[in-house]
C-alpha atoms as a PDB file:
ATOM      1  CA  UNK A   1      86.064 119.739  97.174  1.00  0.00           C
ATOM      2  CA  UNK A   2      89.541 120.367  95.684  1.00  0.00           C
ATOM      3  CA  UNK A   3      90.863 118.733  98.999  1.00  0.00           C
ATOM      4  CA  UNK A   4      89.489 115.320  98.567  1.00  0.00           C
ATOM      5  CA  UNK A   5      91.156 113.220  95.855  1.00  0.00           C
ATOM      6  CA  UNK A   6      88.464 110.085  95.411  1.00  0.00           C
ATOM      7  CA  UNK A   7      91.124 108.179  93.161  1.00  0.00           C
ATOM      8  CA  UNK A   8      94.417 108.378  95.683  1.00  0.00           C
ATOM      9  CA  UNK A   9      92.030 108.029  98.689  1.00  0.00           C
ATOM     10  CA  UNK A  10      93.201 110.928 100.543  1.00  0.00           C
ATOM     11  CA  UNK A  11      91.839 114.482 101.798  1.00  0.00           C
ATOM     12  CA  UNK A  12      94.361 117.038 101.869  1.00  0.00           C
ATOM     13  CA  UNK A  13      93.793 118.918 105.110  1.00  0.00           C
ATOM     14  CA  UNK A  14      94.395 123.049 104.248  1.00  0.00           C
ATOM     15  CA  UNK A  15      92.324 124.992 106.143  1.00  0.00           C
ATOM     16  CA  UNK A  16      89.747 124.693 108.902  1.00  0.00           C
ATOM     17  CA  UNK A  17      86.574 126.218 110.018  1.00  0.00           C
ATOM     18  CA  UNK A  18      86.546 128.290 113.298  1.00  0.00           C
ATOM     19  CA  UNK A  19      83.608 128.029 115.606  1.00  0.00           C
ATOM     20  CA  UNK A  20      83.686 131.960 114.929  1.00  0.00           C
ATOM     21  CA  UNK A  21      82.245 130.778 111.076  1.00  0.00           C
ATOM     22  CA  UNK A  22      85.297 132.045 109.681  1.00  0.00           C
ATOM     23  CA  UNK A  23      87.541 129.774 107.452  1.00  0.00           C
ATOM     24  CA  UNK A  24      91.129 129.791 108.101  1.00  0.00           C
ATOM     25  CA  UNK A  25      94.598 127.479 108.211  1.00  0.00           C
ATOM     26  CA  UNK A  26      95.115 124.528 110.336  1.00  0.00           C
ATOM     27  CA  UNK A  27      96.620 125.447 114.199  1.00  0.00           C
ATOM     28  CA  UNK A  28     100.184 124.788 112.619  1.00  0.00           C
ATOM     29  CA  UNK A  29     101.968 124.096 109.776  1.00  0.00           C
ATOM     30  CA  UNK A  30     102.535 120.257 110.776  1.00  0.00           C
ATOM     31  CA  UNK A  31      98.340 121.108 110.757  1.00  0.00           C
ATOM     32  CA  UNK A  32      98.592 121.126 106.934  1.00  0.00           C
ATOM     33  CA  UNK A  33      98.694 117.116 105.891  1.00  0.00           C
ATOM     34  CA  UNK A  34      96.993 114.614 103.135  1.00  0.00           C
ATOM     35  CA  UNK A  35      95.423 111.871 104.714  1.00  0.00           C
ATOM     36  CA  UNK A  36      94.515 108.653 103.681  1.00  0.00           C
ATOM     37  CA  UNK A  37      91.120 107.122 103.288  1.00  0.00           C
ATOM     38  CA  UNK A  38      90.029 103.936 102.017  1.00  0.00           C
ATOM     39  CA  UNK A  39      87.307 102.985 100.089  1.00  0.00           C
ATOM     40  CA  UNK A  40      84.495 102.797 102.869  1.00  0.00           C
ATOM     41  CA  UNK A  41      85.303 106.327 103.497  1.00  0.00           C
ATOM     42  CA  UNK A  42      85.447 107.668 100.018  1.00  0.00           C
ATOM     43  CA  UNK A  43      82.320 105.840  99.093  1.00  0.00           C
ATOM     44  CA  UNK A  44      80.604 107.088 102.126  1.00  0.00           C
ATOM     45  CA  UNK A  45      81.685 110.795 101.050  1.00  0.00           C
ATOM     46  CA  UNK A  46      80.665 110.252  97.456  1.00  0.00           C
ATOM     47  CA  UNK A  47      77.384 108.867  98.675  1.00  0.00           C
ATOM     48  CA  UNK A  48      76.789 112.327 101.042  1.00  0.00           C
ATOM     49  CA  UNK A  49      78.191 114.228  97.672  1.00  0.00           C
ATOM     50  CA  UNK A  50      75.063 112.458  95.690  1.00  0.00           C
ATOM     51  CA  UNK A  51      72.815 113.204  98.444  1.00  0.00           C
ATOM     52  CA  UNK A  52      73.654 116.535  98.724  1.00  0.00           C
ATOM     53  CA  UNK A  53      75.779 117.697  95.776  1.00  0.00           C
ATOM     54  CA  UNK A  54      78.254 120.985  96.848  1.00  0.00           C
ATOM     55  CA  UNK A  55      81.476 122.234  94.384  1.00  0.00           C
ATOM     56  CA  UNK A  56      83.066 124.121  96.845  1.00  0.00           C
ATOM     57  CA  UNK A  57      82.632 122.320 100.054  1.00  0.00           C
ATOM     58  CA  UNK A  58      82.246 118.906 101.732  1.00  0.00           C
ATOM     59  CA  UNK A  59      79.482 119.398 104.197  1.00  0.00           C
ATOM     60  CA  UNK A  60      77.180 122.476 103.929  1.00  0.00           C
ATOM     61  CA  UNK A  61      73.924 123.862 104.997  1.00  0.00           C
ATOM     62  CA  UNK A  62      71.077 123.726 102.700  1.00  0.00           C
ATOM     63  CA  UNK A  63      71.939 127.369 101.021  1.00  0.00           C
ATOM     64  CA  UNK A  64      75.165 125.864 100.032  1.00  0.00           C
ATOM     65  CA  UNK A  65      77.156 127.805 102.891  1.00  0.00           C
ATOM     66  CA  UNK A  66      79.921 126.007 104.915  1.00  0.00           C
ATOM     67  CA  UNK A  67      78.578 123.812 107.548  1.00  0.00           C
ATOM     68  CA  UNK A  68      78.766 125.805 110.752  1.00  0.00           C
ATOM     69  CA  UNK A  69      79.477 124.677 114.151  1.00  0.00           C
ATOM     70  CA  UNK A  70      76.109 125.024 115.585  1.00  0.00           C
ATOM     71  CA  UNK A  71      74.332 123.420 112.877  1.00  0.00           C
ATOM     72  CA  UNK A  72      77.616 120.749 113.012  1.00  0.00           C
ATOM     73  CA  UNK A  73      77.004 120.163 116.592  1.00  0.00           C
ATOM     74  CA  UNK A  74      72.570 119.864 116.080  1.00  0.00           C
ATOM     75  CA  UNK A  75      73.709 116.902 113.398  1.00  0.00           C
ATOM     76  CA  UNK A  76      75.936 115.602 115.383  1.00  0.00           C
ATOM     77  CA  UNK A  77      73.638 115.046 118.568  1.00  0.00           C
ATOM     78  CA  UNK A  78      70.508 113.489 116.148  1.00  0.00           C
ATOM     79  CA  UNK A  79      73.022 111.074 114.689  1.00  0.00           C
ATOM     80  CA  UNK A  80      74.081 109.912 117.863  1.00  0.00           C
ATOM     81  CA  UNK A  81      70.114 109.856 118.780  1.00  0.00           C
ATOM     82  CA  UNK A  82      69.832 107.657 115.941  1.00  0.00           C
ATOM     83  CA  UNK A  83      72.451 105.061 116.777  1.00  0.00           C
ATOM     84  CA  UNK A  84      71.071 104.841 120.547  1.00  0.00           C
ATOM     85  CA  UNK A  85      67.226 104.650 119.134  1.00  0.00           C
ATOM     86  CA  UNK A  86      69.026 101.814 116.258  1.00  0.00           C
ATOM     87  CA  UNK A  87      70.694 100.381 119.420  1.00  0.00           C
ATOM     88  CA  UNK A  88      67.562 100.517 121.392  1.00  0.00           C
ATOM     89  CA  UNK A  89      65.803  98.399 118.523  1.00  0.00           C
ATOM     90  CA  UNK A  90      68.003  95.803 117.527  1.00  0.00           C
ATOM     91  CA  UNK A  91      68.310  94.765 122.054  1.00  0.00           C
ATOM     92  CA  UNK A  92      64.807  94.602 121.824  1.00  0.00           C
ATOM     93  CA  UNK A  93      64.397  91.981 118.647  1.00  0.00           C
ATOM     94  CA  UNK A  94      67.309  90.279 120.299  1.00  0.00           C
ATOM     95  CA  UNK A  95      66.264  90.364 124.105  1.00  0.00           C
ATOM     96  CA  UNK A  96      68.854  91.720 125.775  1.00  0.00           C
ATOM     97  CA  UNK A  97      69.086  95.105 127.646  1.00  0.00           C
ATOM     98  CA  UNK A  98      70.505  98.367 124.820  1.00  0.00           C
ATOM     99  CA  UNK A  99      74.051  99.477 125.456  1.00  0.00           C
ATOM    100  CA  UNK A 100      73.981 102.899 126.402  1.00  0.00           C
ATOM    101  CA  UNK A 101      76.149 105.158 124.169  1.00  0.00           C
ATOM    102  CA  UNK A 102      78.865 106.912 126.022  1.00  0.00           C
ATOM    103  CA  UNK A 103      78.890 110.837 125.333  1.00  0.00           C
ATOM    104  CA  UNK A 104      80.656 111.963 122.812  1.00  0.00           C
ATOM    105  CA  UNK A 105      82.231 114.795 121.500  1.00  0.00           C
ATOM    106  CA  UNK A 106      83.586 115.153 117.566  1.00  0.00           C
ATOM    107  CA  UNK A 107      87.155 115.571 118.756  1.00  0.00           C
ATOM    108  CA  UNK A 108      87.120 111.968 120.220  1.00  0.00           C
ATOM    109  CA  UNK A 109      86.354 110.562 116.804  1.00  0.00           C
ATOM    110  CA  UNK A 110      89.884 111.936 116.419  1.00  0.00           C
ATOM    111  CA  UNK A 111      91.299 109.378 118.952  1.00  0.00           C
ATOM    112  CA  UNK A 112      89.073 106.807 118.047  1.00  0.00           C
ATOM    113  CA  UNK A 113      90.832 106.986 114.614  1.00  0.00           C
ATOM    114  CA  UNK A 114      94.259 107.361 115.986  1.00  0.00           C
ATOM    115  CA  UNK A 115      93.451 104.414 118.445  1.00  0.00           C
ATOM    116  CA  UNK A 116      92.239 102.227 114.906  1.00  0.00           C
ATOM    117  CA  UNK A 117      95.569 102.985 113.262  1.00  0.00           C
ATOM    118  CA  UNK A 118      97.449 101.721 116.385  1.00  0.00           C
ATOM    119  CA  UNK A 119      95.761  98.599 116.904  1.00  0.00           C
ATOM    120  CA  UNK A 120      96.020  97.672 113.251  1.00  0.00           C
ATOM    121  CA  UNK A 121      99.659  98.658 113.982  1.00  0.00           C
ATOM    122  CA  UNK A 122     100.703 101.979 112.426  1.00  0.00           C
ATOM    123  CA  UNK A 123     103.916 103.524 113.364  1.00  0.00           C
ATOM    124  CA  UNK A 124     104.429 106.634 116.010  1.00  0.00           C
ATOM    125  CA  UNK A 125     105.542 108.372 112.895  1.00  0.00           C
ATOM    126  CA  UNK A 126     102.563 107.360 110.905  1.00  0.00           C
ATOM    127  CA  UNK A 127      99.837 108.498 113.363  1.00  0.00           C
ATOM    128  CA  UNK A 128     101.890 111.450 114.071  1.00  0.00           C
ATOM    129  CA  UNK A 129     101.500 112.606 110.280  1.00  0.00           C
ATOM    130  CA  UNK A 130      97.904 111.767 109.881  1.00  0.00           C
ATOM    131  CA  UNK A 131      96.840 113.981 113.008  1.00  0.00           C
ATOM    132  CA  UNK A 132      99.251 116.553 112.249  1.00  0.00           C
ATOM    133  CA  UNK A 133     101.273 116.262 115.582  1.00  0.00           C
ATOM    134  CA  UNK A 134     104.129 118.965 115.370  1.00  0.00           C
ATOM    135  CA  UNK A 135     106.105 115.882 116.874  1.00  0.00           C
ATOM    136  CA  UNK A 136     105.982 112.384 117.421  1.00  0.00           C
ATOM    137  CA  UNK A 137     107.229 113.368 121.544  1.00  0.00           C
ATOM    138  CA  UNK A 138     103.098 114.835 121.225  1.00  0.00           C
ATOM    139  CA  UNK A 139     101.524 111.596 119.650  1.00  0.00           C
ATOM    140  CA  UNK A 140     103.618 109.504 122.319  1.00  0.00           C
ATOM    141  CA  UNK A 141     102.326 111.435 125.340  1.00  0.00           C
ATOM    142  CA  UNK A 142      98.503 110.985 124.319  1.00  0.00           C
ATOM    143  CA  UNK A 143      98.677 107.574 122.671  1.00  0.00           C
ATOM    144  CA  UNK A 144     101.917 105.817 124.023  1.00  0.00           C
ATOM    145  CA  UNK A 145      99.502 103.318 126.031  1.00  0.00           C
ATOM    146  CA  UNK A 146      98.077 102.098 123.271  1.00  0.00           C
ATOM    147  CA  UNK A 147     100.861 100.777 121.780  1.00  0.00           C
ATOM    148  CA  UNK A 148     101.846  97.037 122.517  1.00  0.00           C
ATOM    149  CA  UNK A 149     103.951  96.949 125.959  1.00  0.00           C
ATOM    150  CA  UNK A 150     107.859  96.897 124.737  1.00  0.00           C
ATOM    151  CA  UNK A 151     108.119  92.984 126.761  1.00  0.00           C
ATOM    152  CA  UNK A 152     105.181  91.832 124.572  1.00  0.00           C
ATOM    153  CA  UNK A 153     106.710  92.879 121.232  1.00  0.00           C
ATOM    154  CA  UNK A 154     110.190  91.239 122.322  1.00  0.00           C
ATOM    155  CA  UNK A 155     108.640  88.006 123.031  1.00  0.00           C
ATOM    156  CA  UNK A 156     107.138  88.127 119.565  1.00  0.00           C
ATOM    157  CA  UNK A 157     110.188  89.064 117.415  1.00  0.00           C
ATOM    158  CA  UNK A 158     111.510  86.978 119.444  1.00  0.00           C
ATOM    159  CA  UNK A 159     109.261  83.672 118.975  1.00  0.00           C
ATOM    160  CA  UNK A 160     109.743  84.910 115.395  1.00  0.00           C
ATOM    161  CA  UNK A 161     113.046  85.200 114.497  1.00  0.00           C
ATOM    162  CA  UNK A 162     113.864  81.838 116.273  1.00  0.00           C
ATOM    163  CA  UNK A 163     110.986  79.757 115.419  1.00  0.00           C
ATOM    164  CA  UNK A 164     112.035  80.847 111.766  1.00  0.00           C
ATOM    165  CA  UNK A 165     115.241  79.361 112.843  1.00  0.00           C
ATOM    166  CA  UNK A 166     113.976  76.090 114.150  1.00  0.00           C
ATOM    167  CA  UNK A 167     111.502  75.655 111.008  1.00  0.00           C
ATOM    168  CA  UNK A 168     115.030  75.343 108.879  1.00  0.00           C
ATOM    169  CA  UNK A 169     116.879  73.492 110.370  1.00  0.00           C
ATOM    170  CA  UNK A 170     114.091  71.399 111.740  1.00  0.00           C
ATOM    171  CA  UNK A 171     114.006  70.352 115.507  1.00  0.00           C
ATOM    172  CA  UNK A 172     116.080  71.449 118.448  1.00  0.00           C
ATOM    173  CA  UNK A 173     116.587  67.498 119.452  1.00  0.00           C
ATOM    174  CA  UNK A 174     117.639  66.428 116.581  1.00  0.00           C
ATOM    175  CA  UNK A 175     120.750  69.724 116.312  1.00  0.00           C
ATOM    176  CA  UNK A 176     124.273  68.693 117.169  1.00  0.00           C
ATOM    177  CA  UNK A 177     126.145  71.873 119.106  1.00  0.00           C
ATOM    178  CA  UNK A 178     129.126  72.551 117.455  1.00  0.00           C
ATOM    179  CA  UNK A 179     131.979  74.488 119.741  1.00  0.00           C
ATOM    180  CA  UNK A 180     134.886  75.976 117.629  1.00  0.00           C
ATOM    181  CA  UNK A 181     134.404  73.709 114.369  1.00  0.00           C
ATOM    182  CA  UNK A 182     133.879  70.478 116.626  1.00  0.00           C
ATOM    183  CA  UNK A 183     131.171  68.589 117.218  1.00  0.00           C
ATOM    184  CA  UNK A 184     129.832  68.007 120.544  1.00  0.00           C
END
């Protein structure tokens, strides 16, 4: 519990649980990060903390033991049963056919996340640090198609900088083009 600071909003990210029930450090040592959480997340964690109060540990079994990966995986799979039978309801009071949930695994809530921070438009450097990429060359191979295409963000600095430009000295019609000190 001494990884999650409520008041900063971040979880400091120190060691990891195997799928062999052991406990030990991240893959690397660019592994070993704080990240940042807002409020929905920190309220949502103090809310599992009041439903299920633990010193030690985040998410446990009911004797107060680390969560482990089987049990992780069983919870996993009913809450995913739950959003498709929530789903499932809410089609049927509006009358239209359910989406079907894709499959998912944990680790793609991991590029669901990155994916979030890149739309809302977080640097290479900035997801790189929150998923503990030992580079930013690493983000850039997985995630470099999510970023806006290079052409798209020129037109828009761009449109920018020079609308900026027309806004102050007000319209392009009315400018006289001056050559050398004269005016033309």
């Amino acid at each position: 519990m001494a990884d999650v600071d409520f008041k900063a909003g971040s979880i400091r990210v120190e060691r990891q649980r195997l799928q062999s029930g052991k406990i030990g450090p991240p893959k690397t040592a660019k592994s070993r990060r704080t990240v940042p959480v807002g409020e929905v997340v920190t309220d949502a964690l103090l809310g599992h903390l009041a439903a299920r109060p633990s010193t030690e540990w985040l998410f446990t079994m009911e004797e107060g033991e680390p969560l482990n990966y089987r049990r992780w995986k069983t919870e996993w799979n009913c809450t995913r049963r739950a959003l498709q039978a929530e789903e499932n309801e809410a089609a049927g009071r509006a009358g239209r056919k359910p989406v079907a949930l894709p499959h998912l695994v944990t680790h793609d809530l991991r590029h669901f996340y990155a994916s979030a921070l890149i739309a809302g438009g977080a640097s290479v450097k900035q997801v790189q640090m929150v998923l503990g990429h030992a580079s930013a060359v690493i983000t850039l191979r997985i995630y470099a198609h999510l970023w806006p295409g290079e052409e798209d963000r020129t037109r828009s600095v761009m449109d920018a900088v020079l609308g900026g430009l027309l806004t102050g000295c007000g319209q392009v019609g009315d400018m006289t083009s001056e050559t050398a000190g004269q005016a033309a």
